[in-house]
N, C-alpha and C. Protein backbone atom coordinates (compact mmCIF):
# COMPACT_ATOMS: atom_id res chain seq x y z
N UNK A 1 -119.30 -168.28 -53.90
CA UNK A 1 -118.59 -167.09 -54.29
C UNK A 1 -117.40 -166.98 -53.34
N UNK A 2 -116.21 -166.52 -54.02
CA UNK A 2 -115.12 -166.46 -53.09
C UNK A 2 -114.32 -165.50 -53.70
N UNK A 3 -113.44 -164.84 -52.76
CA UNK A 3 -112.45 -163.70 -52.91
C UNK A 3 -110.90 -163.73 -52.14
N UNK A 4 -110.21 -163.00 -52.40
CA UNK A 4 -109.61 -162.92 -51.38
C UNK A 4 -108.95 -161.85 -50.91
N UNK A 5 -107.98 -161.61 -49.83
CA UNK A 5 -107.76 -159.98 -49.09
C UNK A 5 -106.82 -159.73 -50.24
N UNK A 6 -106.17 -160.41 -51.05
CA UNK A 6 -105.07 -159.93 -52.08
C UNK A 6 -105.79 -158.95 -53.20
N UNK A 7 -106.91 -160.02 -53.48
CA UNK A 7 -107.72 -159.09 -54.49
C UNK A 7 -108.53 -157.98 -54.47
N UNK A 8 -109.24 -158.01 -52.73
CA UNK A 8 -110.26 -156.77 -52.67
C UNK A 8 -109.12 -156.04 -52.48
N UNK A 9 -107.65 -155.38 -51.74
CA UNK A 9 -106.72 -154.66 -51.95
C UNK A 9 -106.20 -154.25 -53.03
N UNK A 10 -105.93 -154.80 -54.19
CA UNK A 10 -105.76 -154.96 -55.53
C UNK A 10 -106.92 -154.14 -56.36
N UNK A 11 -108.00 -154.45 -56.12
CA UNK A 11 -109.18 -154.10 -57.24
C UNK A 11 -110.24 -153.10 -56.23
N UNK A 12 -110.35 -153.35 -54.84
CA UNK A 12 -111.41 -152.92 -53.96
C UNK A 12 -112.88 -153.29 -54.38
N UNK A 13 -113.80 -153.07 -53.50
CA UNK A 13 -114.89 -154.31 -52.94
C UNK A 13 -115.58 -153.87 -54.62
N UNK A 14 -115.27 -152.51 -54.89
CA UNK A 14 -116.30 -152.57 -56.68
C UNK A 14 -115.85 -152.83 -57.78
N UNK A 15 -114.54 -153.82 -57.62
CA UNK A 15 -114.03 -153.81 -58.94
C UNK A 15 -114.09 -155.42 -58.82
N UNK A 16 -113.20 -156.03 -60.30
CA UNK A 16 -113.33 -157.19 -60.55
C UNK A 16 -112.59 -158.13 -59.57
N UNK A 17 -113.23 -158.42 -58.19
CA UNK A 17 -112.46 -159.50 -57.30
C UNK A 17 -113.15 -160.34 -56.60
N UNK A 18 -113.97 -161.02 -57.75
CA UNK A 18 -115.13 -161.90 -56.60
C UNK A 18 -115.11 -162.96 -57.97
N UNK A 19 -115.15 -164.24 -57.48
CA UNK A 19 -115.25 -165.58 -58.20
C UNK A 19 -115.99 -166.69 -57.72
N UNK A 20 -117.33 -166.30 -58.74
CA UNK A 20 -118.44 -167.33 -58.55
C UNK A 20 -118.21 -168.65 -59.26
N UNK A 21 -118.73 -169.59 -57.99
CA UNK A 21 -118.61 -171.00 -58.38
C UNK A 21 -119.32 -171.54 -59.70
N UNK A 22 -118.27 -171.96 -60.47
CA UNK A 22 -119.15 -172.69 -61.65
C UNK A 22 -118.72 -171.68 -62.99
N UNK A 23 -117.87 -170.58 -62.39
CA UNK A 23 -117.59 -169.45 -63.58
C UNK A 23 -115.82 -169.59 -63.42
N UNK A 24 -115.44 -169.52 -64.92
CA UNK A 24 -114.07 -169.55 -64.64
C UNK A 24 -113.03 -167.98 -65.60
N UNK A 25 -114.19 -166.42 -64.70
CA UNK A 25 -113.33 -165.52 -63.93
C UNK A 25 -114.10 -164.73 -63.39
N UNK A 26 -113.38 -163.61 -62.40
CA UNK A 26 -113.47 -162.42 -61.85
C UNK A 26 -114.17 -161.79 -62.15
N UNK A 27 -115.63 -161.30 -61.54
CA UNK A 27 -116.50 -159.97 -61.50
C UNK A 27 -116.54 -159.55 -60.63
N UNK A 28 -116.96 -158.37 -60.64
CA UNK A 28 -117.68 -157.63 -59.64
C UNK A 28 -118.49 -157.96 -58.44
N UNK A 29 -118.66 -157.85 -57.53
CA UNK A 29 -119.36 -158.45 -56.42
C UNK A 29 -121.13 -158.34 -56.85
N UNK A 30 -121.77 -157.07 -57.36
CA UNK A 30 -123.23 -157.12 -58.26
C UNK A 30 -123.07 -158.08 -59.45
N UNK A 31 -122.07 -158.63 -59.76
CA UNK A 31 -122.62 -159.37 -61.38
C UNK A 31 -122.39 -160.59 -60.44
N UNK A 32 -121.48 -160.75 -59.25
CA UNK A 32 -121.21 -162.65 -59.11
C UNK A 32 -122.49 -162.75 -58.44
N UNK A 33 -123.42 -162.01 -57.64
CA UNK A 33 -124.04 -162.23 -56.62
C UNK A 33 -125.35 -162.36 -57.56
N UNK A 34 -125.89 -161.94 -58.62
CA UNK A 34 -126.43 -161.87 -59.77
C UNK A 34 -127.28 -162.94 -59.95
N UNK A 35 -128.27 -163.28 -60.07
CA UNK A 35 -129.08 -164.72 -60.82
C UNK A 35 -129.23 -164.54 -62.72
N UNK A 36 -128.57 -165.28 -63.59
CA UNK A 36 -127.81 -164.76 -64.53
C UNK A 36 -129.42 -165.42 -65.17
N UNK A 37 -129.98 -166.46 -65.09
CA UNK A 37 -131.53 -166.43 -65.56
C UNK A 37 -132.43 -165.37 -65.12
N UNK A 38 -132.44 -165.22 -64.21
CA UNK A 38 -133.85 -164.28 -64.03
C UNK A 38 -133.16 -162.80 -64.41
N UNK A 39 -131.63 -162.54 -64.60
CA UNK A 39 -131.98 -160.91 -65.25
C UNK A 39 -132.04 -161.34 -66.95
N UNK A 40 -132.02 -162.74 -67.09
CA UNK A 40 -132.80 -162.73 -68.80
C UNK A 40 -133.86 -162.50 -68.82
N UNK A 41 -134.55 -163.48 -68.07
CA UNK A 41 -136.21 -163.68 -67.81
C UNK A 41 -136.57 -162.43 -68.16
N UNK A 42 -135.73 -161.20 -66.90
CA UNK A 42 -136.26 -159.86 -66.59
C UNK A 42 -136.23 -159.08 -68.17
N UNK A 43 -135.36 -159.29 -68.59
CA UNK A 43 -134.74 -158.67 -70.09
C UNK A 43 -135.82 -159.32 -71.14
N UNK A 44 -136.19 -160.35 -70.86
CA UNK A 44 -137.15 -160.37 -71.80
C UNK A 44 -138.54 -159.99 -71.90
N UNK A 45 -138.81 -160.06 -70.43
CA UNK A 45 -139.89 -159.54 -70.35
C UNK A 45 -139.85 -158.26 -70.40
N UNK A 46 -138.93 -157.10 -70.26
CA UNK A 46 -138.99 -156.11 -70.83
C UNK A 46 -139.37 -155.56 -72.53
N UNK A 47 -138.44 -156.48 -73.23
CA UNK A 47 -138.91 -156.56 -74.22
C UNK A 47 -139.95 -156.69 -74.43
N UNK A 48 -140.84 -157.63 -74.30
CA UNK A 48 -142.14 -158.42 -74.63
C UNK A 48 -143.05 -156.62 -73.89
N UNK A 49 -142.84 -156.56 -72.76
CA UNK A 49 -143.33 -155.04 -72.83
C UNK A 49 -143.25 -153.82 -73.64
N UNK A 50 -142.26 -153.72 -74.11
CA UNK A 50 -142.14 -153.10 -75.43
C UNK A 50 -142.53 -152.80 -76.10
N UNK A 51 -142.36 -154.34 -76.97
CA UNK A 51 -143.02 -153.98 -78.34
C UNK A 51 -144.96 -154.35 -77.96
N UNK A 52 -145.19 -154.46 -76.75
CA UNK A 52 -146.64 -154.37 -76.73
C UNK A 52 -147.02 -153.22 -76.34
N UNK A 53 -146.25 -152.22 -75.60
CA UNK A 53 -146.61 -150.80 -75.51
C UNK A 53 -146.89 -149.94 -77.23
N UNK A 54 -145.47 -150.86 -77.86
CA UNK A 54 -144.96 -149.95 -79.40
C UNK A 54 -146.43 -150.26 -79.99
N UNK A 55 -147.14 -151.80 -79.94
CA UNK A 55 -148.38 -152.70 -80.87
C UNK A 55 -149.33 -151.40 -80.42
N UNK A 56 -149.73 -151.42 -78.67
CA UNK A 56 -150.41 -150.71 -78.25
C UNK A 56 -151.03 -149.11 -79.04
N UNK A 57 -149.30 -148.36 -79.23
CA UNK A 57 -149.78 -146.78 -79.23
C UNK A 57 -149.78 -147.29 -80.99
N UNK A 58 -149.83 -148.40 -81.86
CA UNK A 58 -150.02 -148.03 -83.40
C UNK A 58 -151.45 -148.18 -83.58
N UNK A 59 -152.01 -149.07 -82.09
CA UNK A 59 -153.24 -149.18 -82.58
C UNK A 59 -154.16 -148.10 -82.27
N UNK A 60 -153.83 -147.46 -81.07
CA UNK A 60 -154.18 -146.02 -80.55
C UNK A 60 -154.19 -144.99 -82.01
N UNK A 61 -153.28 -144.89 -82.43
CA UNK A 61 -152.67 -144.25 -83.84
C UNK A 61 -153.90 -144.02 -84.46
N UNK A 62 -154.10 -145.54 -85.31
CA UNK A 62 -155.14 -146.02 -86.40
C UNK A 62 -156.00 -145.52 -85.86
N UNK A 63 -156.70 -145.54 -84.59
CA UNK A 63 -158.40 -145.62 -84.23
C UNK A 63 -158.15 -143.87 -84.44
N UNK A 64 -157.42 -143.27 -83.80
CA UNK A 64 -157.32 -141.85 -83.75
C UNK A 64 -157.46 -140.94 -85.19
N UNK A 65 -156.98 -141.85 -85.79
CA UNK A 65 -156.86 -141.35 -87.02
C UNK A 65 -157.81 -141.39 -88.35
N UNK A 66 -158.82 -142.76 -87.66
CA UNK A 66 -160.11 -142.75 -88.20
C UNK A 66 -161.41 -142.43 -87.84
N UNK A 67 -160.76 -141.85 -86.58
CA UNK A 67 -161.98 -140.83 -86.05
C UNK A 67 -161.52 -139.44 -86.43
N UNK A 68 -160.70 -138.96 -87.12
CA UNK A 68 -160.29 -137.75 -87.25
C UNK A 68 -161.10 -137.10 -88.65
N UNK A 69 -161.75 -135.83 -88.01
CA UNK A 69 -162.54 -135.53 -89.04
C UNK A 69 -162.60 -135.10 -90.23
N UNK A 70 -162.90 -135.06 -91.63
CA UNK A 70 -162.61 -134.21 -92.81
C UNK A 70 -163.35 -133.58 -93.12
N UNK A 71 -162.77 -132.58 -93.94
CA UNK A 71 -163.15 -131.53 -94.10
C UNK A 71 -164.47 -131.57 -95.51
N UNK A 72 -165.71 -130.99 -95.30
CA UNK A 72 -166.64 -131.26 -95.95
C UNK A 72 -167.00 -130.84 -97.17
N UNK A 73 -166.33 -129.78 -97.54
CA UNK A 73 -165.85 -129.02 -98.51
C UNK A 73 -164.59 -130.05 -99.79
N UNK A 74 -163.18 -129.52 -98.79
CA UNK A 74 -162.44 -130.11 -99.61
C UNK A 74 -162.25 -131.61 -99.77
N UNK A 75 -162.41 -132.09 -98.24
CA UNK A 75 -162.07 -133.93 -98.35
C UNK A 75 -160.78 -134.14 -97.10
N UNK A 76 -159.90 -132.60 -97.15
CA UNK A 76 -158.83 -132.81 -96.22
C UNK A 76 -159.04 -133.14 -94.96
N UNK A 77 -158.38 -134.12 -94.55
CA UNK A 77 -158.18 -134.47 -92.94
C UNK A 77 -158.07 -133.35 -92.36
N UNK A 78 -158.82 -132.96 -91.09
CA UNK A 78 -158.47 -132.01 -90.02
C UNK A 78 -156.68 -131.83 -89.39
N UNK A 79 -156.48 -131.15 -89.13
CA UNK A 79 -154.78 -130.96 -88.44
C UNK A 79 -154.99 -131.42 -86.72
N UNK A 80 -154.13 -131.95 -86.07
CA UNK A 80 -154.60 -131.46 -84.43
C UNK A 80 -155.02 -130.75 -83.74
N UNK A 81 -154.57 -129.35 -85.17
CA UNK A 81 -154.93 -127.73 -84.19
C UNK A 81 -155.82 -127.79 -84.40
N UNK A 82 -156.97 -127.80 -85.68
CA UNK A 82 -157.94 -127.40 -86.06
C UNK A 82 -159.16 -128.21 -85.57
N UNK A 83 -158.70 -129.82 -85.26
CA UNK A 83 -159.49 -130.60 -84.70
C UNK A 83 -160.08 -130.46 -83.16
N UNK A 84 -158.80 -129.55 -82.63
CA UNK A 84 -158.50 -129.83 -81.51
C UNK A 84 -159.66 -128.03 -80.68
N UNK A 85 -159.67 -126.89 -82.13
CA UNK A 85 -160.23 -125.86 -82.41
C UNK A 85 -161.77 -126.35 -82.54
N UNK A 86 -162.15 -127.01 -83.19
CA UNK A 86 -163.72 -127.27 -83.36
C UNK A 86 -164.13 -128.24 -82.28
N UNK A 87 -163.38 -128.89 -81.83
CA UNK A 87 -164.00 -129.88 -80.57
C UNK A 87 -165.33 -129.74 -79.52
N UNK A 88 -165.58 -129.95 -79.22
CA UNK A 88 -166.96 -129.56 -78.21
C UNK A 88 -166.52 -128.85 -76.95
N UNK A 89 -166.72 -127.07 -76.58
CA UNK A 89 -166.45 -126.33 -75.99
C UNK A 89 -167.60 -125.94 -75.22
N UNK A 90 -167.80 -125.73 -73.78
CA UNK A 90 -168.67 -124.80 -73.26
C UNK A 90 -169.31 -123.30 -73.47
N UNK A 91 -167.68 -123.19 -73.59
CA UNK A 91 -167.20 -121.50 -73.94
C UNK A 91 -168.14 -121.37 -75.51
N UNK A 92 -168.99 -120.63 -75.66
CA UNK A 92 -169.96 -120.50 -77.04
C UNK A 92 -169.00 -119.25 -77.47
N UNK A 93 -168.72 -118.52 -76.78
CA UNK A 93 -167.76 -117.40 -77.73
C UNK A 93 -166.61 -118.14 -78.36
N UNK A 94 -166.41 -119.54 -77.81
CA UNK A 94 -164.70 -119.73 -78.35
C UNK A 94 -165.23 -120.76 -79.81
N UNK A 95 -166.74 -121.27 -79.66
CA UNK A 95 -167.34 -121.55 -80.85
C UNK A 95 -166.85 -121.47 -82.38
N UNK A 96 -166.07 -122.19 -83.24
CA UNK A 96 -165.86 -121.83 -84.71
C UNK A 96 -167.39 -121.98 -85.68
N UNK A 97 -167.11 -120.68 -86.08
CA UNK A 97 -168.34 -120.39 -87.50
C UNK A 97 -168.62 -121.57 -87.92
N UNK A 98 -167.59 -122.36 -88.41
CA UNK A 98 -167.60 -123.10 -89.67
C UNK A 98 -167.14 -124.36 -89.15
N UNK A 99 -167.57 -125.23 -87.99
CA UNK A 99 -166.81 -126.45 -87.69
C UNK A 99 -167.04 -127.77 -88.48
N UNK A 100 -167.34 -127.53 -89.71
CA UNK A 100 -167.31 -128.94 -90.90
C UNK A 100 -166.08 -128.52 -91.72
N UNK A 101 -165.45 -127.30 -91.66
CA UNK A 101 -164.86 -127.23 -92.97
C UNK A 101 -163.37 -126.89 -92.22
N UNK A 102 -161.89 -127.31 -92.98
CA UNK A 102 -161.10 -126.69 -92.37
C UNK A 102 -160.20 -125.42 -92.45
N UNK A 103 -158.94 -124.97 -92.35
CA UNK A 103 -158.72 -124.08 -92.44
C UNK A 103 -158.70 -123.19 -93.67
N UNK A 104 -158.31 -123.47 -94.05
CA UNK A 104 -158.43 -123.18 -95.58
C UNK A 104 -159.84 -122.89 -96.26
N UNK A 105 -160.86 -123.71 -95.83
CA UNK A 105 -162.18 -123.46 -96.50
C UNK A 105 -162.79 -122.75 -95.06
N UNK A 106 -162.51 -122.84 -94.26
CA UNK A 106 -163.52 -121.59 -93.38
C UNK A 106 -162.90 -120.40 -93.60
N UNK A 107 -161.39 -119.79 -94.26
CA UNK A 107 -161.37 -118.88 -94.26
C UNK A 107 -162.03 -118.60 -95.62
N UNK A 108 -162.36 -119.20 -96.83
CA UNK A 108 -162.78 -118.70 -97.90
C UNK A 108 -164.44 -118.50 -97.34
N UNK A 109 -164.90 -119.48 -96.63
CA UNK A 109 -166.22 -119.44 -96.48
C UNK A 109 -166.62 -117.92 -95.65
N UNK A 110 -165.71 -117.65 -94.63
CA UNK A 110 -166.01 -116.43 -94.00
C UNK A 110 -165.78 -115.61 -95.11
N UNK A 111 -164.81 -115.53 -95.88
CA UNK A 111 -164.72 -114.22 -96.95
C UNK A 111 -165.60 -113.92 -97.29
N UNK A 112 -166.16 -114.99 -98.21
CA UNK A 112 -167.10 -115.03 -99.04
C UNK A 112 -168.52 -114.37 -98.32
N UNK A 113 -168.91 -114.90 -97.07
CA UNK A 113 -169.54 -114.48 -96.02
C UNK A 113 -169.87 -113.10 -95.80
N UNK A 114 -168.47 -112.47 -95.52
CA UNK A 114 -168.26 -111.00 -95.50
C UNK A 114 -168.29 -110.25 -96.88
N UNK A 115 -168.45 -111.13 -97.81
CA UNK A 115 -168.35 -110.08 -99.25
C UNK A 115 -169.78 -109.88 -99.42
N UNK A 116 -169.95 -110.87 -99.06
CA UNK A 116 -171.87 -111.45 -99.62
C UNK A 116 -172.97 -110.28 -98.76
N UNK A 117 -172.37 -109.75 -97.09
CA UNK A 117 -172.83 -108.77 -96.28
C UNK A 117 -172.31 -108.02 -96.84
N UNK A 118 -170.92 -107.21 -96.96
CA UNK A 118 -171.26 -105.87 -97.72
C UNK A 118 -171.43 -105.70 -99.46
N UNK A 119 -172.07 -106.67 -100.01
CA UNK A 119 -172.40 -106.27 -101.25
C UNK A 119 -174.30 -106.24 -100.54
N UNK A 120 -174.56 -106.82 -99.55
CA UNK A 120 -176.06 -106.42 -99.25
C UNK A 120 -176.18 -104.75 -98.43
N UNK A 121 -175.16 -104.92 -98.04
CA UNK A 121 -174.87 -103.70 -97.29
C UNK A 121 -174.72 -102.09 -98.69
N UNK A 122 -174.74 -102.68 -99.73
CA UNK A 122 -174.00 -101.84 -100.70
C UNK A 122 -175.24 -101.77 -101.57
N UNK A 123 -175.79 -102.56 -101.99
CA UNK A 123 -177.53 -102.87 -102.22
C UNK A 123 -178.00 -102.68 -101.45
N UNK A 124 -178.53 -102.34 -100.52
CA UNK A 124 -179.12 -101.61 -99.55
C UNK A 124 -178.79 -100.15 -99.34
N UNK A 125 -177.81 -99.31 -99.36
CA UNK A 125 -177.30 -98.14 -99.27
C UNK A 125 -178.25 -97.78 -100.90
N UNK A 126 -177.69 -98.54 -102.10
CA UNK A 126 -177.86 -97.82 -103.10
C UNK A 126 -180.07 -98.09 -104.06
N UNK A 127 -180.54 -98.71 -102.72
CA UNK A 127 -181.68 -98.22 -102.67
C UNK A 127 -182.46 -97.44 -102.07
N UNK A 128 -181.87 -97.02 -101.08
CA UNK A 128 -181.92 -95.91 -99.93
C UNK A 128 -181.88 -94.32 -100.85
N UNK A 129 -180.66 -94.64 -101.71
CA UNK A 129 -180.04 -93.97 -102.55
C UNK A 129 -181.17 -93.05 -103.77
N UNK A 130 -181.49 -94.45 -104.15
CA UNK A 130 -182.66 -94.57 -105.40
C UNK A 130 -183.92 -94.20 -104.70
N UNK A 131 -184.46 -94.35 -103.24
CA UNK A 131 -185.48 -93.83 -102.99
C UNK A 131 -185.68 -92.59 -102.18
N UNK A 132 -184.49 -91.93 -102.09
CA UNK A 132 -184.38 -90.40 -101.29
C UNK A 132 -184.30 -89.48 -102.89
N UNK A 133 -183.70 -90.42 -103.82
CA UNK A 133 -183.66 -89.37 -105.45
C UNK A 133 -185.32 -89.34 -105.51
N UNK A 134 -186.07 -90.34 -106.08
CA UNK A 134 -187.29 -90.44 -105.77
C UNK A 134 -187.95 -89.22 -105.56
N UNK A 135 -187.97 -89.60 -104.29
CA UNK A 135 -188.52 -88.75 -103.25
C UNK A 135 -188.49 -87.14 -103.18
N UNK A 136 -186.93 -86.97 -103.71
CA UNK A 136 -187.27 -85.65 -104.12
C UNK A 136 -187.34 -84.84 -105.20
N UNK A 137 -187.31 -86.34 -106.32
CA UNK A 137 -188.33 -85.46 -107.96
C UNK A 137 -189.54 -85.24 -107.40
N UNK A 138 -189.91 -86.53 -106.65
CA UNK A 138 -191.73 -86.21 -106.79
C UNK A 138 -191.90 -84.85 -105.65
N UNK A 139 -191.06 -84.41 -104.71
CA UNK A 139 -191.41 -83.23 -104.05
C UNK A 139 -190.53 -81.82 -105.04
N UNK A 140 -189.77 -82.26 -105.88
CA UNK A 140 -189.69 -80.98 -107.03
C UNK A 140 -191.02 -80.94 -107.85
N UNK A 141 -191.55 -81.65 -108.30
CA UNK A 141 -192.55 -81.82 -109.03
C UNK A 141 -194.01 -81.39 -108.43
N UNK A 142 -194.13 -81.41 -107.41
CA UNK A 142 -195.03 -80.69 -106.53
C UNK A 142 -194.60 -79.53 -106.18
N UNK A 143 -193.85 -79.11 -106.08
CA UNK A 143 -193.14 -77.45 -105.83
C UNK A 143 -194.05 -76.55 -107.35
N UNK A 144 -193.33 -77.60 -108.41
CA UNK A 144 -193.69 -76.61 -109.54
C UNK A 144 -195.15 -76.63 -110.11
N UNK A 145 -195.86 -77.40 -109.70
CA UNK A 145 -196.88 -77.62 -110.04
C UNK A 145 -198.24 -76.66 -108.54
N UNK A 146 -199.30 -76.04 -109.35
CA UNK A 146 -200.06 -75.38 -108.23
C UNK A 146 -200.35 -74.31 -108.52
N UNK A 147 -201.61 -73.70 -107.97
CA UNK A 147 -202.13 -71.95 -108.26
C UNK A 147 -201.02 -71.38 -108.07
N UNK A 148 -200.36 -71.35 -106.97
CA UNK A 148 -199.33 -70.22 -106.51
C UNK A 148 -197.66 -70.29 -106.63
N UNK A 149 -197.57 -71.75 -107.73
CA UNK A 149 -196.04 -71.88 -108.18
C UNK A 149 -196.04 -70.48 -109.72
N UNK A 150 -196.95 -69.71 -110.02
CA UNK A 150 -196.12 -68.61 -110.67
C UNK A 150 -195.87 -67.79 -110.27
N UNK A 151 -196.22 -67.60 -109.37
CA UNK A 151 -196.00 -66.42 -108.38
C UNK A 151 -194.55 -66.38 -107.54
N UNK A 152 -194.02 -67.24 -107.69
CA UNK A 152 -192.84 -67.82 -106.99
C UNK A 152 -191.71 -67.42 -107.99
N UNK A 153 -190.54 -67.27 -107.55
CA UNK A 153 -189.39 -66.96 -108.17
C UNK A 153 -188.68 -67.60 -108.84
């Protein structure tokens, strides 16, 4: 490699004034000083890292994606959120009702859930209903009946 005081004055020590043997011009003092194979080597082996990171996360992808659960009801694939919602928790309060089915069918399933309690809730009131009526024909019916119901007003 060689230079000279005309050129580092001219260009200064970071510009184009250095001339490596065997090259016929002027670089930079980092590109002449340079091993012009090994920053291929380096460049390729970057590459070759690459696309084996890129091979890597498609195969990550696939496996992820065939462990991803569906929904038992409709058939739909889980979302991240929802997958990520039913997962195995300590927390029993943070527990979902319905962790086979997804969004869409746990909210019909809870509806349905809650309709199904207050129509028992509503059948239940309206035998309560039916047995307090009951209850007080058969205690009208004993009122009027007896020695001393004519005597009564």
């Amino acid at each position: 490699m060689a230079t000279t005081l005309d050129l580092l004055r001219e260009h200064g020590p970071a510009g184009p004034a250095f001339l490596r043997f065997g090259r016929d011009h002027r670089e930079p003092l980092k590109d002449a000083v340079g091993n012009p194979r090994r920053d291929a080597y380096v460049a390729r082996r970057r590459q070759a890292d690459r696309e084996e990171e890129r091979r890597r996360a498609v195969r990550e992808a696939a496996a992820r994606e065939a462990a991803r659960p569906v929904c038992t009801d409709c058939g739909r694939t889980f979302t991240d959120d929802r997958w990520e919602a039913v997962g195995y928790t300590r927390d029993w309060s943070r527990r979902q009702s319905h962790p086979y089915l997804c969004e869409d069918c746990q909210s019909r399933a809870v509806a349905a859930q809650q309709q199904a309690e207050a129509d028992e809730h509503e059948r239940e009131r309206q035998e309560q209903e039916h047995l307090r009526q009951d209850e007080e024909a058969e205690q009208a019916t004993q009122k009027t009946g007896g020695w001393f119901s004519r005597f009564r007003t």
